[in-house]
C-alpha atoms as a PDB file:
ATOM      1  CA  UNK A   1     154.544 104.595 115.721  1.00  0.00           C
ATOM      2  CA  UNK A   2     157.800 106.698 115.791  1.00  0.00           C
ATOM      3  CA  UNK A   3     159.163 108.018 112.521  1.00  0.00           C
ATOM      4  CA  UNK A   4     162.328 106.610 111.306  1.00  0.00           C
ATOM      5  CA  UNK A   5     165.098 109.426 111.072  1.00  0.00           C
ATOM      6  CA  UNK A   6     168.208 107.449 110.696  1.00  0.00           C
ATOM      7  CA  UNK A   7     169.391 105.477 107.578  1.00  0.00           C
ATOM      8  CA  UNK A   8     171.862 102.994 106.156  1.00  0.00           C
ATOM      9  CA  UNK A   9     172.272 103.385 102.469  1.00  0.00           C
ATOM     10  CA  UNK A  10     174.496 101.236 100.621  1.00  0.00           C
ATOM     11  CA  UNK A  11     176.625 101.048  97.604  1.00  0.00           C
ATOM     12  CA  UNK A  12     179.092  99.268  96.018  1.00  0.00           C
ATOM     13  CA  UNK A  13     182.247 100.781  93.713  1.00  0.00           C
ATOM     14  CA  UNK A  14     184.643  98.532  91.716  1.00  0.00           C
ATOM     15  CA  UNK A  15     188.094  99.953  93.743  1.00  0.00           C
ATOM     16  CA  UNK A  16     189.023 101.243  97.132  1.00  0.00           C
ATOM     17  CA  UNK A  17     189.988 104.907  95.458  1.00  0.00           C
ATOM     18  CA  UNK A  18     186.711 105.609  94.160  1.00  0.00           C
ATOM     19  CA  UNK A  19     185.023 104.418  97.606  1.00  0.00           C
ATOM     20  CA  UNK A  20     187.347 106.795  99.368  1.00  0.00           C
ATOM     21  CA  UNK A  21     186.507 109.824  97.378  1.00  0.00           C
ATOM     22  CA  UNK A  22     182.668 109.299  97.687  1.00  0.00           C
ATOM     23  CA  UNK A  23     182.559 108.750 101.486  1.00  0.00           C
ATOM     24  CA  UNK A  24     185.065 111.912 101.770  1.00  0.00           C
ATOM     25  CA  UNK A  25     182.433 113.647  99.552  1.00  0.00           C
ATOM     26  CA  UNK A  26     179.360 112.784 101.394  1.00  0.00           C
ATOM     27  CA  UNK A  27     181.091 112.739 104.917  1.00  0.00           C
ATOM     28  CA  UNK A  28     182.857 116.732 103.961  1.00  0.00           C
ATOM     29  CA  UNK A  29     179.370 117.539 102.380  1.00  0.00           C
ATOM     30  CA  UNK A  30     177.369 116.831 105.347  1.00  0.00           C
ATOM     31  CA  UNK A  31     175.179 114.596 103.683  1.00  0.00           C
ATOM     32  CA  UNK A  32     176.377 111.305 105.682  1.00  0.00           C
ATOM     33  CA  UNK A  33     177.863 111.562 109.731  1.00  0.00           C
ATOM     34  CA  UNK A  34     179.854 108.392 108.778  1.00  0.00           C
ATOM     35  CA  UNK A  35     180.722 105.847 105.740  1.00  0.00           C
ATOM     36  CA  UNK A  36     182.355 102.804 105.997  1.00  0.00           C
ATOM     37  CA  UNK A  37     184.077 101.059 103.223  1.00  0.00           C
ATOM     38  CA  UNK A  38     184.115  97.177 103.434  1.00  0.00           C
ATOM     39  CA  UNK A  39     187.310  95.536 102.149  1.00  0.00           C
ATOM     40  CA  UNK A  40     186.967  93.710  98.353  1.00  0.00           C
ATOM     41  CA  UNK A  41     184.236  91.475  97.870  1.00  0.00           C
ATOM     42  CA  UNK A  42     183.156  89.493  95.047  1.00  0.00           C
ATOM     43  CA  UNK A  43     179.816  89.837  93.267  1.00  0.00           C
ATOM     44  CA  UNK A  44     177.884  87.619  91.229  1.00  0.00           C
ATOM     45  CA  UNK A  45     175.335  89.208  89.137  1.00  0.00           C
ATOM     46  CA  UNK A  46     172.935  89.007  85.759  1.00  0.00           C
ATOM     47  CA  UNK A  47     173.913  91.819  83.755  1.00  0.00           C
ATOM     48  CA  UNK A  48     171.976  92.460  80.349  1.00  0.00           C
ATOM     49  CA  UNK A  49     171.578  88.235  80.168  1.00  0.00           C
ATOM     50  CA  UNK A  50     174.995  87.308  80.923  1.00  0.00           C
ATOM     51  CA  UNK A  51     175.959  86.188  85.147  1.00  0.00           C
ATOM     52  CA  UNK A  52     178.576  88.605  85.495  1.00  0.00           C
ATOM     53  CA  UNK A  53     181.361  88.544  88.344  1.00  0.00           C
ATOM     54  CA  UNK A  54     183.173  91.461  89.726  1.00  0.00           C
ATOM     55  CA  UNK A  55     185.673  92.932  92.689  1.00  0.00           C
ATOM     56  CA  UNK A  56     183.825  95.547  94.520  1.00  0.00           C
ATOM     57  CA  UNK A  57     184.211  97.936  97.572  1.00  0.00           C
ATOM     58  CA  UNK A  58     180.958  98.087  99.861  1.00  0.00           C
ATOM     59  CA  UNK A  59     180.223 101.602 100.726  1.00  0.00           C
ATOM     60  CA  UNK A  60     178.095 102.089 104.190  1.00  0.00           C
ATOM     61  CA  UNK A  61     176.422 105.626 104.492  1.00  0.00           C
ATOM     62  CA  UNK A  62     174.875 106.248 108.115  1.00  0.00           C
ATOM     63  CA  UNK A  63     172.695 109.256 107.719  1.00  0.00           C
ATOM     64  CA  UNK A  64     169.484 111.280 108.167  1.00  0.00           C
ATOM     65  CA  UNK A  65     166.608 109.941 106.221  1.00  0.00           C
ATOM     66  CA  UNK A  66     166.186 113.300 105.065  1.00  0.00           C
ATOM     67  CA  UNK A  67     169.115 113.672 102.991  1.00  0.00           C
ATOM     68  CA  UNK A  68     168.487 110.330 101.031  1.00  0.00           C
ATOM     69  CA  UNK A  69     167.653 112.542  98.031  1.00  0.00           C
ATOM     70  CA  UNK A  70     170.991 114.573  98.125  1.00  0.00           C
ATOM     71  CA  UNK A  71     172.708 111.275  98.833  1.00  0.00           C
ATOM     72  CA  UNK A  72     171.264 109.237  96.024  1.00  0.00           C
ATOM     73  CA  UNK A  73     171.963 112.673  94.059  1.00  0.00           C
ATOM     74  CA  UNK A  74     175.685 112.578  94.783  1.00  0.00           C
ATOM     75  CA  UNK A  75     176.294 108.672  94.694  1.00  0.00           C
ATOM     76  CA  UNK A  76     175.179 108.676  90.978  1.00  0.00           C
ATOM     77  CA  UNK A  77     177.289 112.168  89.809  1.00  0.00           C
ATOM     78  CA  UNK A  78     180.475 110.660  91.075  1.00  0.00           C
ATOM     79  CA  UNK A  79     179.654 106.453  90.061  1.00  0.00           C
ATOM     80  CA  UNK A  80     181.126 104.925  87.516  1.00  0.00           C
ATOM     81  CA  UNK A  81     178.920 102.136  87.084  1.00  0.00           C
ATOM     82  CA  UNK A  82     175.849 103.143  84.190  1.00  0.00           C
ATOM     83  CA  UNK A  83     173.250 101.835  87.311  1.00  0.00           C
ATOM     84  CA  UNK A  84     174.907 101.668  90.243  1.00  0.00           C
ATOM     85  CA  UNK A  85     173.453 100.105  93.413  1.00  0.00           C
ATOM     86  CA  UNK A  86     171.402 102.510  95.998  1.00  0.00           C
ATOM     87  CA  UNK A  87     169.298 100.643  98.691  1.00  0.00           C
ATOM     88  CA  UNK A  88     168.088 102.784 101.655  1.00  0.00           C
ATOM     89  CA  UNK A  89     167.649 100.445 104.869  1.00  0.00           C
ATOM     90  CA  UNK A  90     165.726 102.466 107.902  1.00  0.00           C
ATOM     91  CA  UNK A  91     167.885 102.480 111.206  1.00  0.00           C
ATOM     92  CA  UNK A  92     164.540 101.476 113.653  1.00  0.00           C
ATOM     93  CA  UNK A  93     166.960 101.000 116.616  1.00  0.00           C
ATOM     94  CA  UNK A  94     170.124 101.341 118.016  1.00  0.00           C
ATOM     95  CA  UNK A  95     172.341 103.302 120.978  1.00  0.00           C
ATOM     96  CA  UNK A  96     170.719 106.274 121.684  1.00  0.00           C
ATOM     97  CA  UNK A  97     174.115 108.346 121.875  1.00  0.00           C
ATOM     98  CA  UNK A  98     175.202 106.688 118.599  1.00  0.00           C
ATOM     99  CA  UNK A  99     171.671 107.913 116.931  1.00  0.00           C
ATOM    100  CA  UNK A 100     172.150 111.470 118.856  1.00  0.00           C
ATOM    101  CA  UNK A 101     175.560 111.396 116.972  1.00  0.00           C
ATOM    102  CA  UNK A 102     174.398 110.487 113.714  1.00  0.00           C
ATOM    103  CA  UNK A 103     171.430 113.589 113.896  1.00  0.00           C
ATOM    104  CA  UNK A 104     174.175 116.130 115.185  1.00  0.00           C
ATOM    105  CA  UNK A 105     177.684 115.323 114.521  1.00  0.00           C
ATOM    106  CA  UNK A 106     179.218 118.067 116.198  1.00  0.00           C
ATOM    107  CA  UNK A 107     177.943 117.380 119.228  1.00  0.00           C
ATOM    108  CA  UNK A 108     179.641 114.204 120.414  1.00  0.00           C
ATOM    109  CA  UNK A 109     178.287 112.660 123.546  1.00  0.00           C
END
């Protein structure tokens, strides 16, 4: 079985601003290769007992697997939201050249 290096970890942020200025943060900081920030959605949620709705910004990170920790680190320093969403999905497959890209950025192929 091969080990899973790559990883999509997604978040959500209530405006298109704050999305901006984490994926510039993690993308500058070397943390992610690429983020990509899905136009407003609405959510539907329980919060404390109550279904809650709410416009949010999707936030894709593509990274390493091994900088989930610095990732998760920096997602919840510069959230607004008192427990915002973090899920880690493992890339398994995908183009090889896109993967090489995502494990060393400055090396485009």
């Amino acid at each position: 079985m091969t080990a899973v290096l790559y990883q999509l970890v997604l978040t959500t942020m209530p405006d298109g601003q704050s999305a901006q200025q984490l994926g510039e943060v993690l993308v500058r900081e070397g943390l992610a290769t690429c983020v990509n920030i899905l136009p407003p959605m609405q959510s539907i949620y329980t919060w404390r007992g109550k279904v809650e709705t709410a416009t949010e910004h999707l936030v894709l990170v593509k990274s390493l697997v091994s900088r989930y920790a610095a990732i998760q680190e920096r997602i919840q320093a510069l959230h607004p939201y008192e427990l915002p969403e973090i899920i880690a999905v493992p890339i398994a497959n995908g183009l090889p050249a896109y993967l090489a890209w995502l494990h060393n950025p400055e090396i485009a192929p």
